[in-house]
C-alpha atoms as a PDB file:
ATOM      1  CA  UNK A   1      35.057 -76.176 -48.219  1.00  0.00           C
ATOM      2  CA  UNK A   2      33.345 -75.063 -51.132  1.00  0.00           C
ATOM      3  CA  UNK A   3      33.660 -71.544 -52.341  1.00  0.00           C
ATOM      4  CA  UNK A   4      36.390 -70.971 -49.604  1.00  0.00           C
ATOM      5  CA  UNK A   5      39.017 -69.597 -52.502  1.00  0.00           C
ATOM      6  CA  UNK A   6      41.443 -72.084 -51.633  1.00  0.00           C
ATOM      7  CA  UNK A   7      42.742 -72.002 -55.117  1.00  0.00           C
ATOM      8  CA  UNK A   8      43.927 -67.972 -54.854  1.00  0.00           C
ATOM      9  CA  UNK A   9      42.172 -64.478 -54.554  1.00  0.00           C
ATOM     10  CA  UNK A  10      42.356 -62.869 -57.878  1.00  0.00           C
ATOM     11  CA  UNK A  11      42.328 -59.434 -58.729  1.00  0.00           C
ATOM     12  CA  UNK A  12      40.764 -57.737 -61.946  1.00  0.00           C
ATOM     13  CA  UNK A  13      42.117 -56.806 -65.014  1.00  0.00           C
ATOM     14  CA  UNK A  14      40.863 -53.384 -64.608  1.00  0.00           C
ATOM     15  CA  UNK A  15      42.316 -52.534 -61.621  1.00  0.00           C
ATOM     16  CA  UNK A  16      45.918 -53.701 -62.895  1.00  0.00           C
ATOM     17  CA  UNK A  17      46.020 -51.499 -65.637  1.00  0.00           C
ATOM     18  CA  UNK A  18      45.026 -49.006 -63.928  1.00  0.00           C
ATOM     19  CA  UNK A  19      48.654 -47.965 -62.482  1.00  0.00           C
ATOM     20  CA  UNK A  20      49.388 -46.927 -65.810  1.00  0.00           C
ATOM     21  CA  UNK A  21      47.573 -43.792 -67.939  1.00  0.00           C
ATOM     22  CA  UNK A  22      45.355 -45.052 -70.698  1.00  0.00           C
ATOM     23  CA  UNK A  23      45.437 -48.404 -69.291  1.00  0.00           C
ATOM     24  CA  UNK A  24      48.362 -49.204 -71.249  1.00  0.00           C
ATOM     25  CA  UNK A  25      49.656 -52.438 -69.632  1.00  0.00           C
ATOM     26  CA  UNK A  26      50.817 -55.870 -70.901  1.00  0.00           C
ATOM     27  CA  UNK A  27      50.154 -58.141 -68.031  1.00  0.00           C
ATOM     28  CA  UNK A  28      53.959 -59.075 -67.902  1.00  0.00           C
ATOM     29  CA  UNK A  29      56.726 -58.087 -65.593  1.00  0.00           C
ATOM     30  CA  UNK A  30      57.878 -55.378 -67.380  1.00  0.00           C
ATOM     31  CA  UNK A  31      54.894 -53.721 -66.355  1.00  0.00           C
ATOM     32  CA  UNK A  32      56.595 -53.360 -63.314  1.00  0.00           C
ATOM     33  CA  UNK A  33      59.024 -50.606 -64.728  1.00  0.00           C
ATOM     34  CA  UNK A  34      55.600 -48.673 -64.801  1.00  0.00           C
ATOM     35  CA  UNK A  35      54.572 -48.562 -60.807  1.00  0.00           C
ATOM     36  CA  UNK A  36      56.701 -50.491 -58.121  1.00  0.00           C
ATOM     37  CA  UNK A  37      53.514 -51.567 -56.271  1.00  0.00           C
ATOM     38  CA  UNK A  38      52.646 -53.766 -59.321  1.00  0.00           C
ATOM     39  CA  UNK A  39      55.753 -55.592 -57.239  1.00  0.00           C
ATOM     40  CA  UNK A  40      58.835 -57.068 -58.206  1.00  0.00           C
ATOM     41  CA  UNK A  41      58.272 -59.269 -60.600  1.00  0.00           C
ATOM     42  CA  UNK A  42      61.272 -58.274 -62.761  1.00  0.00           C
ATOM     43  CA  UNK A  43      63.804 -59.320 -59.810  1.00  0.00           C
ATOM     44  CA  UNK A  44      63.944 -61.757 -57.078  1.00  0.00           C
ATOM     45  CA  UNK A  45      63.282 -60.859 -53.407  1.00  0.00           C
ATOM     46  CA  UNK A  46      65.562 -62.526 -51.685  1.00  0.00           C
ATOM     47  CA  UNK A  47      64.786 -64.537 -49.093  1.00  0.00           C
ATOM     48  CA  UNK A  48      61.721 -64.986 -50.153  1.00  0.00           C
ATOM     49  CA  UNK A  49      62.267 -65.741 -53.868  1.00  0.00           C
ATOM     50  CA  UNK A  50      65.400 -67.978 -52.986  1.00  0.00           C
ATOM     51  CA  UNK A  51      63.470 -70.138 -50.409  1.00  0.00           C
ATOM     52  CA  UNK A  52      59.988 -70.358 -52.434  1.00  0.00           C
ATOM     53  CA  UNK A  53      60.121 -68.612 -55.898  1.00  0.00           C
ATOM     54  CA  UNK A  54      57.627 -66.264 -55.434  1.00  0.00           C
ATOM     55  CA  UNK A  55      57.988 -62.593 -56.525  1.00  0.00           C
ATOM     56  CA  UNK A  56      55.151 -60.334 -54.358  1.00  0.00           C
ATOM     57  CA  UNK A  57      53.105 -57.968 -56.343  1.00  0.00           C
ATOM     58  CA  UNK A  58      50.161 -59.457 -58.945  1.00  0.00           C
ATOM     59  CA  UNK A  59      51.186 -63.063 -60.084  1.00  0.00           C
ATOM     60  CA  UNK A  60      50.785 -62.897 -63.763  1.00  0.00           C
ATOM     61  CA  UNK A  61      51.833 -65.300 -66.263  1.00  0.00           C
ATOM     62  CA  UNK A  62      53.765 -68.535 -65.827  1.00  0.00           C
ATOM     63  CA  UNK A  63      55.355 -68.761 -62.069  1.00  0.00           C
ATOM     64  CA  UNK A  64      58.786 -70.552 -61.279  1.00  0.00           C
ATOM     65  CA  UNK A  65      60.090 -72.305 -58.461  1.00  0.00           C
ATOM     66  CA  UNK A  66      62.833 -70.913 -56.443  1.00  0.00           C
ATOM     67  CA  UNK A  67      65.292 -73.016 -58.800  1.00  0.00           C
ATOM     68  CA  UNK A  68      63.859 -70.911 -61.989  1.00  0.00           C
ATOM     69  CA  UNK A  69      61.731 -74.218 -63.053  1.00  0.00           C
ATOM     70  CA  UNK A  70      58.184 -73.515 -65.098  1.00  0.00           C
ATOM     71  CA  UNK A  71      55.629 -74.585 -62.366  1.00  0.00           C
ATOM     72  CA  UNK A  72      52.972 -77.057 -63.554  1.00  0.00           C
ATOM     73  CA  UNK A  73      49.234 -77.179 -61.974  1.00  0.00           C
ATOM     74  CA  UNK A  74      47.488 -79.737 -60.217  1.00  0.00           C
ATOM     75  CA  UNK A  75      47.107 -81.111 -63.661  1.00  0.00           C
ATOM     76  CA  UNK A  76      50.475 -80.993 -65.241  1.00  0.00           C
ATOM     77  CA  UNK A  77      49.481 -77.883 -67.281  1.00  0.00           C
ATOM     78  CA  UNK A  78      51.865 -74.779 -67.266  1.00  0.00           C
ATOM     79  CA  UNK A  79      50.831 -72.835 -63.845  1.00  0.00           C
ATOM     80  CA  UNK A  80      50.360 -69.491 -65.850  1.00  0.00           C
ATOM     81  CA  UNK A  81      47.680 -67.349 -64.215  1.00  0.00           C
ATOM     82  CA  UNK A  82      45.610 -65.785 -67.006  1.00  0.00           C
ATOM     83  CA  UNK A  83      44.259 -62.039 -66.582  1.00  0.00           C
ATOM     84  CA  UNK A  84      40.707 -63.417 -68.745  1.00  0.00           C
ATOM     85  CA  UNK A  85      37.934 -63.803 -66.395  1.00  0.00           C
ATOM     86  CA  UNK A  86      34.910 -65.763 -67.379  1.00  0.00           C
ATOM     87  CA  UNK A  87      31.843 -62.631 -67.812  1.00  0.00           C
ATOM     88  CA  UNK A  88      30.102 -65.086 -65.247  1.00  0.00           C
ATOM     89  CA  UNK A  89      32.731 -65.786 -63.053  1.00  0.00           C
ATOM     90  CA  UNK A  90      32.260 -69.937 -63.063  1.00  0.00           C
ATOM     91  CA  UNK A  91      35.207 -71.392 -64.403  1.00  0.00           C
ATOM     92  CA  UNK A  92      35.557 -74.656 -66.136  1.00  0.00           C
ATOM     93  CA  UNK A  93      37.639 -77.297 -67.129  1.00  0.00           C
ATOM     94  CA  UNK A  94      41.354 -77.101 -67.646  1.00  0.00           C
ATOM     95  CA  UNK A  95      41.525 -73.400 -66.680  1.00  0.00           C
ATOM     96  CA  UNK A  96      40.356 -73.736 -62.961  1.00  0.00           C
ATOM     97  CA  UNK A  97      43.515 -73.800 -61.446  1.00  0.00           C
ATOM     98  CA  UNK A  98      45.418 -70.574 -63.643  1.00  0.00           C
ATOM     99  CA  UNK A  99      42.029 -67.775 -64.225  1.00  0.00           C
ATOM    100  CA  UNK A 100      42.790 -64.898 -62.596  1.00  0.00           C
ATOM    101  CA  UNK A 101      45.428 -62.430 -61.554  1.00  0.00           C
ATOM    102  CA  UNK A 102      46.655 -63.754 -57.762  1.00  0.00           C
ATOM    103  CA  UNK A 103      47.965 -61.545 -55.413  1.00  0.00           C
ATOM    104  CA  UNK A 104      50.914 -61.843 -53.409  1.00  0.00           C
ATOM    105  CA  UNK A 105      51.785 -58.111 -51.583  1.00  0.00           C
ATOM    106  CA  UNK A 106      53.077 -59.593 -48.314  1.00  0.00           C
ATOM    107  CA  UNK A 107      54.218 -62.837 -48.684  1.00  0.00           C
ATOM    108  CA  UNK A 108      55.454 -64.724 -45.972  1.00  0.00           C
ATOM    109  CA  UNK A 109      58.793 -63.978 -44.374  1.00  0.00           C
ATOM    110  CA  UNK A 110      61.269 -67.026 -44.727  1.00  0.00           C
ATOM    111  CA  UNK A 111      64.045 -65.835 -43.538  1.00  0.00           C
ATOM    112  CA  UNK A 112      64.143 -68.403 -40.271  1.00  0.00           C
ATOM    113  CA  UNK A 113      64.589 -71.274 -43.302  1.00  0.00           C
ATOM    114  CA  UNK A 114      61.154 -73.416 -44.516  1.00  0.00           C
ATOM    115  CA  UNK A 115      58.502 -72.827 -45.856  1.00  0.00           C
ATOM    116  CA  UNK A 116      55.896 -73.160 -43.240  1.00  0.00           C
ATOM    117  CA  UNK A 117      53.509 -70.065 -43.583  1.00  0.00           C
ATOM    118  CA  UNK A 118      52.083 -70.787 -40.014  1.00  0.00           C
ATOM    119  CA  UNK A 119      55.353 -70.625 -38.099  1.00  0.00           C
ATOM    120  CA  UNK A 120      57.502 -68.446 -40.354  1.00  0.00           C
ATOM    121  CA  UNK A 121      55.512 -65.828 -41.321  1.00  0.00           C
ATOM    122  CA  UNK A 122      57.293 -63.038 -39.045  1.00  0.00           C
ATOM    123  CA  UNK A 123      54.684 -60.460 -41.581  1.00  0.00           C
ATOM    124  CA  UNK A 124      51.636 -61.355 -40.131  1.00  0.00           C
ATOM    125  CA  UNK A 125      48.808 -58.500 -41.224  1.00  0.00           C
ATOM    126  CA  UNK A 126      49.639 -54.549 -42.075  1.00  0.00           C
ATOM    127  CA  UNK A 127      47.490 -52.171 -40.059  1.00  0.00           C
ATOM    128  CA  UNK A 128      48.973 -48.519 -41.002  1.00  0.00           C
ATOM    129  CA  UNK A 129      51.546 -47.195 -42.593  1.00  0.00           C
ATOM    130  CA  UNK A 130      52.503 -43.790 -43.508  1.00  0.00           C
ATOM    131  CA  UNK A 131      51.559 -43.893 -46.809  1.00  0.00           C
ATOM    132  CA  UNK A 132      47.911 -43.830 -45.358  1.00  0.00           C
ATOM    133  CA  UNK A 133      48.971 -40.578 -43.604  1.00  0.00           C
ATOM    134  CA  UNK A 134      50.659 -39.197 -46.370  1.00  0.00           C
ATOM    135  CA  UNK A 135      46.987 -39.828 -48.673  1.00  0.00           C
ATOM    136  CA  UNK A 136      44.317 -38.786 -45.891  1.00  0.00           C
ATOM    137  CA  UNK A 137      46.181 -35.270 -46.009  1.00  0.00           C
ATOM    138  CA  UNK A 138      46.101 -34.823 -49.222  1.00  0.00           C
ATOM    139  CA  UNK A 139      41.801 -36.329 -48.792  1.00  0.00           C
ATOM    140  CA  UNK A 140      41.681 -33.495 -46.209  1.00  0.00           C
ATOM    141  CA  UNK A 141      43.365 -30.826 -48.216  1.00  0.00           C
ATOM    142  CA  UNK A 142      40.692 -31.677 -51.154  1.00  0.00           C
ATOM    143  CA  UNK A 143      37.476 -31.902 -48.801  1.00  0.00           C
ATOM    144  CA  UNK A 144      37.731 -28.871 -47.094  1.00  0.00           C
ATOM    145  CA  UNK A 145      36.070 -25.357 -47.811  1.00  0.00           C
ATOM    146  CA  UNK A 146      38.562 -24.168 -49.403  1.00  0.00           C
ATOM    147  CA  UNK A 147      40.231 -27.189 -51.435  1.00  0.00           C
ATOM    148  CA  UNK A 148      43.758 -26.774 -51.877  1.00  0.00           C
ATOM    149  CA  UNK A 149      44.658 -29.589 -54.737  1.00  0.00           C
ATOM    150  CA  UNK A 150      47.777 -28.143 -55.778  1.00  0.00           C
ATOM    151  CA  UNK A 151      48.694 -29.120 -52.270  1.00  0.00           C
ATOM    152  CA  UNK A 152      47.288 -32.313 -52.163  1.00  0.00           C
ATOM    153  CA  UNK A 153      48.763 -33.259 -55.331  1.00  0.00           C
ATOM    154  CA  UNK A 154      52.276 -32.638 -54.934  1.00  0.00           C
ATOM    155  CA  UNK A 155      51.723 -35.093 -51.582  1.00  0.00           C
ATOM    156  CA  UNK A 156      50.782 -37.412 -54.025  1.00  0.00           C
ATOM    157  CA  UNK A 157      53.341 -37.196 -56.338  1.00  0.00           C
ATOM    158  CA  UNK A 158      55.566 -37.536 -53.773  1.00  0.00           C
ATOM    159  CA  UNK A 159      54.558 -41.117 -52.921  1.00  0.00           C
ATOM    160  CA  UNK A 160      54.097 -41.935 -56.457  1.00  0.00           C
ATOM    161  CA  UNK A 161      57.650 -41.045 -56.812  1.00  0.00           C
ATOM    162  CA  UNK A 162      58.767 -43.444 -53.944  1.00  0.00           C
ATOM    163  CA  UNK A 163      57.163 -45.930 -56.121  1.00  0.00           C
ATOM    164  CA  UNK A 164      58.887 -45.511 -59.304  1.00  0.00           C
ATOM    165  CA  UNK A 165      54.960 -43.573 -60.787  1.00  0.00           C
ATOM    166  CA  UNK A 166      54.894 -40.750 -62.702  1.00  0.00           C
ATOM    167  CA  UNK A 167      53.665 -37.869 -61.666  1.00  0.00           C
ATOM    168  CA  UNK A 168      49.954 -36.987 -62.111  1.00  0.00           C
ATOM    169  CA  UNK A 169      49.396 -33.937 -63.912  1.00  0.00           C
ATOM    170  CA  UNK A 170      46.199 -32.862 -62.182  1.00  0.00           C
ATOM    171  CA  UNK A 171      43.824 -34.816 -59.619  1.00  0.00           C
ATOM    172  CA  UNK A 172      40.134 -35.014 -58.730  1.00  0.00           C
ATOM    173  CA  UNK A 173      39.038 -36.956 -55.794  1.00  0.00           C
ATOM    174  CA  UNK A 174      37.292 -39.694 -58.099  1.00  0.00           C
ATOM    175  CA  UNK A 175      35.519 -40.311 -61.059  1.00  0.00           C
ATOM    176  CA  UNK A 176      31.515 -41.493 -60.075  1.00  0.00           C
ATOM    177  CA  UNK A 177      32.021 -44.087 -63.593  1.00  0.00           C
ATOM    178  CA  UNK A 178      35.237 -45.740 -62.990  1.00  0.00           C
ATOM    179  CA  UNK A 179      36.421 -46.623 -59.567  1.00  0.00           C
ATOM    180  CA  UNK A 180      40.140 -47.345 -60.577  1.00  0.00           C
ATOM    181  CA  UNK A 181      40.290 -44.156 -62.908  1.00  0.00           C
ATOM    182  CA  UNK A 182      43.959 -42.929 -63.490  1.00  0.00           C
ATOM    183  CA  UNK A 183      44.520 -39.043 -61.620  1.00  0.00           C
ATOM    184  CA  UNK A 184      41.817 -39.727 -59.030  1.00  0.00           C
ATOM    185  CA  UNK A 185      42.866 -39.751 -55.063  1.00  0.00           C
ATOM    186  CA  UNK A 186      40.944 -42.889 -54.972  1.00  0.00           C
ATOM    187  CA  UNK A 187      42.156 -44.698 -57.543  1.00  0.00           C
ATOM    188  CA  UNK A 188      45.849 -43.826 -56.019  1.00  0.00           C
ATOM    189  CA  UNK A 189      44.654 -45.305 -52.818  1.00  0.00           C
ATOM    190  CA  UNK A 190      43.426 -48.407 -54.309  1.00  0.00           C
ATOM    191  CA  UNK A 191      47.052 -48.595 -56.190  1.00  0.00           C
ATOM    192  CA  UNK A 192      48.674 -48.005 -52.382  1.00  0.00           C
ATOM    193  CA  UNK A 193      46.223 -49.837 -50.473  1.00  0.00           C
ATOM    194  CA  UNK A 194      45.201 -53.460 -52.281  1.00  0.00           C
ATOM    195  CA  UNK A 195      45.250 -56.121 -49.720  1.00  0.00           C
ATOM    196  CA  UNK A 196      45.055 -54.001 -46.967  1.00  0.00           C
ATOM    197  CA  UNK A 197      41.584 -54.265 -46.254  1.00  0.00           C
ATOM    198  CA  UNK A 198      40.740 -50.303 -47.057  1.00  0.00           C
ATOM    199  CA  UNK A 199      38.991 -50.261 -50.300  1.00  0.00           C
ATOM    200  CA  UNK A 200      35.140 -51.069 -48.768  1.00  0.00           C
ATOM    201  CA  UNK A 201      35.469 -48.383 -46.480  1.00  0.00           C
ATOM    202  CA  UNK A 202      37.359 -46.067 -49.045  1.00  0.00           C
ATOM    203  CA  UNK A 203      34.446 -46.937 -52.048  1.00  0.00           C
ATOM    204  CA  UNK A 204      31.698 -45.989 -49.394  1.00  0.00           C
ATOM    205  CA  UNK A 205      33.327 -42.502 -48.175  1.00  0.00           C
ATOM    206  CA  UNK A 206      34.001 -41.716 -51.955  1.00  0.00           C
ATOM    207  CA  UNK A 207      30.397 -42.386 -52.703  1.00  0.00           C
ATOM    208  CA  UNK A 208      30.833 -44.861 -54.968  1.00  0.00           C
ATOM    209  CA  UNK A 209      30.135 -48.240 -53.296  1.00  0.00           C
ATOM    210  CA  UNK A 210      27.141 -48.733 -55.276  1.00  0.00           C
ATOM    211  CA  UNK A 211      28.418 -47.911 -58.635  1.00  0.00           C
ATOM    212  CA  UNK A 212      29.415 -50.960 -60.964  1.00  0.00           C
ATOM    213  CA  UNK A 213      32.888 -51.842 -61.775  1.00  0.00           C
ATOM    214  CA  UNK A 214      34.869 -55.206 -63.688  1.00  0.00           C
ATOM    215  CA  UNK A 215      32.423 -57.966 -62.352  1.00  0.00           C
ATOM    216  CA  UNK A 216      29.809 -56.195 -60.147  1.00  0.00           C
ATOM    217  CA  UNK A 217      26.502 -55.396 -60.703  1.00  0.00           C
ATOM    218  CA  UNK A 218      25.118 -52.462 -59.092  1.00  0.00           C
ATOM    219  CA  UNK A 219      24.367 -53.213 -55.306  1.00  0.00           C
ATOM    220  CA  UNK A 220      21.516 -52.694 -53.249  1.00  0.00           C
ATOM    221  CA  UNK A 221      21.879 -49.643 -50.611  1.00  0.00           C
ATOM    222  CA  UNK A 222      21.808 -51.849 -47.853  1.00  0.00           C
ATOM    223  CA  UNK A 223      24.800 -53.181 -48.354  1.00  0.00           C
ATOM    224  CA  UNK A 224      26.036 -49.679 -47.165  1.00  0.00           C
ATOM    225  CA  UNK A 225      25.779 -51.380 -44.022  1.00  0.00           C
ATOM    226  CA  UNK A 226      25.961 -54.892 -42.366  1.00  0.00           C
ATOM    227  CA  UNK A 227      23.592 -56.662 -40.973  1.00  0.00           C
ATOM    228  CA  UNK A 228      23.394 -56.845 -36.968  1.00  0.00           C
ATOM    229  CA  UNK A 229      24.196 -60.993 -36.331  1.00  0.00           C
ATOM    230  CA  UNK A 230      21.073 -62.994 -35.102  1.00  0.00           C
ATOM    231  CA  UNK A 231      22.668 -63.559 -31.977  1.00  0.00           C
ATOM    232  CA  UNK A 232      23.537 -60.512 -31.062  1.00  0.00           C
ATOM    233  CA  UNK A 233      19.605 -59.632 -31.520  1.00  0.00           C
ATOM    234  CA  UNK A 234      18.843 -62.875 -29.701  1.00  0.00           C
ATOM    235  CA  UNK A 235      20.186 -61.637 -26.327  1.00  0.00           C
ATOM    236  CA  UNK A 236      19.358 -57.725 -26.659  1.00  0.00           C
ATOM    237  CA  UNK A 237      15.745 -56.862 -27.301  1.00  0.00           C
ATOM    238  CA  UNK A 238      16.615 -53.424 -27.623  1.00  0.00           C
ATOM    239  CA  UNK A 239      18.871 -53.804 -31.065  1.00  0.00           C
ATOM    240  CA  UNK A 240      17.014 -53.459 -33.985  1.00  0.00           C
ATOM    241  CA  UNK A 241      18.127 -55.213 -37.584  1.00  0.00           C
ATOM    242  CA  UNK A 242      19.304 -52.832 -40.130  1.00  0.00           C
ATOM    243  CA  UNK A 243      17.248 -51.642 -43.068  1.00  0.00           C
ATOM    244  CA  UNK A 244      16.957 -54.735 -46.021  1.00  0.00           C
ATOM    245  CA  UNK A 245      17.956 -57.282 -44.078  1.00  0.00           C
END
C-alpha cells in the first residue's frame, strides 16, 4: 500500500542528539556510551542479535546479519541507514531504501528459535512501566503551587542514572522553541518514552503541540483534537463534529 511505511519508521536527527548536552553526537554506536536508551548498539543482545542481527535502540549506519555480514538493500547497495533527511521528505533514487534513522526499541523476542515476528514475538506492545511513574512525580512535583524542582530533579537523575545519563544540572519543564531541548522534563520523557506511543499526548499537556520542530510546520489548532468518525455521526444525531473539521 502506498505510504504504509513498509520500508521503516524513522526518527529525526534532532531528537537523537538530543540525549547528549550540546547535541554533541556522532550517529555511531559509540554514542551509546552517552545514554543506554540510544540502545545497544555497541554489544549484541543475545537472543535476539544471535538469531537475527539486530541490536534495539536507533539503527544507524551499516546493519549486519546475525553472522557479522554487511547487509546489502533491495538493490545490492550497503544497507546503511543515513541520519540526512530530504528538507521535503520525498526521497529518490538509490537512497530510498537507507534515509532515515529506524527504530528498533522492542524488537521481537526469539528466544522460541525463528524468526517469525507473528508467532514469536512473546514482547507484544509496552503499556506502563515505572519509569512513567518515576517522571509524572517529578511532572507533579514541578506543576504544583509550590514547585519543588530540586525534588523532581533528583527523581530524574535517578533514572538517568539507571541509564548510563549524566546527571542534569538543573531542569525546567520544557523549552516553548525546542521540543527535544537537553534539561527539560519533556525532553527526558521523549528520551524514556520513544515508541511508546506518549509523545502526542505529552507535546499537547506541555503546550507545545503546535510549535514546529525537525520536519513540521506549525499545525493548525484543531489538530488539538480528532475528528469524531462519520459513522459515528451517522448513527447519533446528537454528536456534533469537532471545530475545523
Amino acid at each position: 500500500a502506498p505510504n504504509a511505511g513498509w520500508n521503516g519508521f524513522s526518527t529525526t536527527g534532532d531528537f537523537y542528539k538530543s540525549f547528549a548536552a550540546a547535541g554533541a553526537m556522532n550517529f555511531t554506536p559509540t554514542d551509546t556510551l552517552v545514554d543506554t536508551r540510544l540502545g545497544g548498539r555497541k554489544t549484541s543482545w543475545p537472543p535476539t542479535t544471535v538469531a537475527s542481527g539486530i541490536k534495539p535502540g536507533f539503527l544507524v549506519g551499516q546493519q549486519y546479519d546475525a553472522a557479522g555480514n554487511p547487509l546489502k538493500d533491495r538493490k545490492g547497495a550497503p544497507l546503511a541507514f543515513d541520519p540526512t533527511i530530504a528538507p521535503t521528505m520525498i526521497e529518490t533514487g538509490a537512497n530510498l531504501e537507507v534515509t532515515g534513522i529506524r527504530v528498533a526499541k522492542y524488537v521481537p523476542d526469539l528466544a522460541a528459535g525463528g524468526a517469525n515476528y507473528s508467532s514469536n514475538v512473546g514482547n507484544w506492545l509496552v503499556l506502563m512501566r515505572f519509569p512513567n511513574v518515576v517522571l509524572m512525580t517529578a511532572e507533579a512535583l514541578m506543576r504544583q503551587a509550590t514547585p519543588d524542582d530540586a525534588a523532581a530533579l533528583a527523581l530524574v537523575n535517578g533514572l538517568r542514572a539507571a541509564r548510563g545519563a549524566a546527571p542534569l544540572v538543573s531542569m525546567t519543564l520544557a523549552d516553548p522553541t525546542n521540543v527535544d531541548a537537553y534539561g527539560t522534563l519533556l525532553g527526558e520523557r521523549g528520551r524514556e518514552f520513544y515508541w511508546e506511543s506518549e509523545r502526542r499526548t505529552d507535546l499537547i499537556r506541555f503546550g507545545v503541540y503546535l510549535t514546529t520542530w525537525q520536519y513540521n510546520p506549525t499545525d493548525d489548532p484543531k489538530y488539538l483534537v480528532f475528528p469524531v468518525p462519520n459513522q459515528a455521526l451517522a448513527v447519533n444525531p446528537t454528536l456534533k463534529q469537532n471545530p475545523g473539521y
